[in-house]
Protein backbone atom coordinates (compact mmCIF):
# COMPACT_ATOMS: atom_id res chain seq x y z
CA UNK A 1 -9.97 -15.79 1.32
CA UNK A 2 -10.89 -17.73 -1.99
CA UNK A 3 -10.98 -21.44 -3.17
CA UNK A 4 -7.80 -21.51 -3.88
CA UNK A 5 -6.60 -20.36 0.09
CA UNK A 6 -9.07 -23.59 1.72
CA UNK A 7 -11.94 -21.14 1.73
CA UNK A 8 -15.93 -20.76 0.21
CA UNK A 9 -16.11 -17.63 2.75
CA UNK A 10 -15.90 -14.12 1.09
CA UNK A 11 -14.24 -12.12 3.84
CA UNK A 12 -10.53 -10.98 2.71
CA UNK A 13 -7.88 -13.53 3.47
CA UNK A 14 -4.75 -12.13 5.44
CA UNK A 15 -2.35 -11.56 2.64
CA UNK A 16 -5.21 -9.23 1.31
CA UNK A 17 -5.04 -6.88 4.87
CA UNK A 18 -1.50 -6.88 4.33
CA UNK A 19 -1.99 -5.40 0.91
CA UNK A 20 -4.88 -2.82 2.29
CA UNK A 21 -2.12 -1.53 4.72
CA UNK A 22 0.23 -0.66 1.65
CA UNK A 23 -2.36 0.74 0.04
CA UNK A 24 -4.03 2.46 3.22
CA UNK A 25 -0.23 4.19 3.99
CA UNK A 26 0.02 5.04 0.83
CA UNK A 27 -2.92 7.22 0.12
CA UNK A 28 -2.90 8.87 3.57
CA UNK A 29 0.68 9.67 3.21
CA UNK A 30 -0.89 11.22 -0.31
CA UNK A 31 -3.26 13.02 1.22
CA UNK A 32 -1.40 14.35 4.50
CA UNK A 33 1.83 15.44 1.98
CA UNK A 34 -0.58 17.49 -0.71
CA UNK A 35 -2.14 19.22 2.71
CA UNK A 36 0.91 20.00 3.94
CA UNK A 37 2.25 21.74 1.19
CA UNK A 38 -1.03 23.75 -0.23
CA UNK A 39 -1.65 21.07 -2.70
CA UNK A 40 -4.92 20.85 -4.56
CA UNK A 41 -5.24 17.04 -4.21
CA UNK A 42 -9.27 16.52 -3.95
CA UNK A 43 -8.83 12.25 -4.30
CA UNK A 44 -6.47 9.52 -4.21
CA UNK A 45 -7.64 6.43 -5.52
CA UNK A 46 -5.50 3.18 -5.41
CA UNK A 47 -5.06 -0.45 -6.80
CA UNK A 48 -3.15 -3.16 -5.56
CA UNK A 49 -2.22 -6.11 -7.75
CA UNK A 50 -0.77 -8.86 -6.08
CA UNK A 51 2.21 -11.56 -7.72
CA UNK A 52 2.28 -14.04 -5.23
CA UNK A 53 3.66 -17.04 -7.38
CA UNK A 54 6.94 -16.97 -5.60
CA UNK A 55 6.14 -16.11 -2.34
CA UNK A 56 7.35 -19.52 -1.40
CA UNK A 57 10.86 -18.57 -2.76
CA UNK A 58 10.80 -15.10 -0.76
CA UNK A 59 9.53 -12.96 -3.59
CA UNK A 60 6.36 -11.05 -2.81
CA UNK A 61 5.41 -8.36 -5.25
CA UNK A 62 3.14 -5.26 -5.09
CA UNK A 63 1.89 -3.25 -8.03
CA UNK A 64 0.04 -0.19 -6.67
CA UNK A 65 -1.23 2.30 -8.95
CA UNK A 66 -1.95 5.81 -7.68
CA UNK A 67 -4.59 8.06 -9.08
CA UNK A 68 -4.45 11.89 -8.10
CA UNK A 69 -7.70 13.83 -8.53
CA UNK A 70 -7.40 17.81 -8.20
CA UNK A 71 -6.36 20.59 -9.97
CA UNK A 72 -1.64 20.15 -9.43
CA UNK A 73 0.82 20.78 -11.95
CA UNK A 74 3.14 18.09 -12.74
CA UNK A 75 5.66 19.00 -10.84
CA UNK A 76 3.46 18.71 -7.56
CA UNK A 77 2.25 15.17 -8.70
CA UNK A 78 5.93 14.55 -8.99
CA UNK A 79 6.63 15.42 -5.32
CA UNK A 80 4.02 13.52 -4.27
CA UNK A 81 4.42 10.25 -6.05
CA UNK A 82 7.81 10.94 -4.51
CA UNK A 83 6.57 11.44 -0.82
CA UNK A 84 4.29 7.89 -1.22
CA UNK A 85 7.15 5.86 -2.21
CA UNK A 86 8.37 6.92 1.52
CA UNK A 87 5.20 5.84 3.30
CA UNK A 88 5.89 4.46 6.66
CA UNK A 89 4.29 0.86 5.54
CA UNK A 90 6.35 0.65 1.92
CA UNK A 91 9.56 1.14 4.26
CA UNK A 92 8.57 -1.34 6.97
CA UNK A 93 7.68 -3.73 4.45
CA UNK A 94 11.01 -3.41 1.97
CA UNK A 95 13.41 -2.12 4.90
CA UNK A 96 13.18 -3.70 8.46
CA UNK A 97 14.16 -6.56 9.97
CA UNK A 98 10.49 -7.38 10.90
CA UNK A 99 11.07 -9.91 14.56
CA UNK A 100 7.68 -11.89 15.35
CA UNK A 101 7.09 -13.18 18.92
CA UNK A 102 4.09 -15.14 19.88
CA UNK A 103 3.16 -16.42 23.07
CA UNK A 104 0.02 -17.39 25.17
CA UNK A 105 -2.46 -14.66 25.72
């Protein structure tokens, strides 16, 4: 959490685990894909930029890049780019009617 979120502590803030977890889905979902289909995919690397000026107004948005290290044509980056923007997380997040209950432990 930074200044800005009430905090001088360095540990990531909530809204930045919630990112990870896009991220996280995204490059295992990479990874398990390329596997599954022969794919030479040696490395996924990703970054996750965050606009959060509107989250107030319901608008949350999520910029992640996707590198792909290995030896694929284009056509099998293609299916795979295609096969993240499925990822379990990127459909719970932009699909499901997410229901919160709390209660006493």
């Amino acid at each position: 959490m930074n200044e800005a979120g009430g905090s001088q502590d360095s540990a990531p803030g909530p809204h930045d685990y919630f990112d990870a977890a896009l991220a996280a889905c995204k490059t295992l979902t990479a990874t398990w894909y390329a596997r599954s289909k022969g794919i030479a995919l040696e490395r996924v690397e990703a970054h996750v930029e965050r606009d959060d000026k509107e989250e107030r107004n319901g608008k949350y948005v999520l910029k992640v890049r996707l590198g792909l290290h290995g030896k694929m044509t284009d056509e099998e980056r293609a299916k795979i780019y295609a096969a993240v923007g499925r990822c379990p997380i990127h459909k719970l997040m932009t699909t499901t009617d997410v229901v919160i209950e709390t209660a006493p432990l």
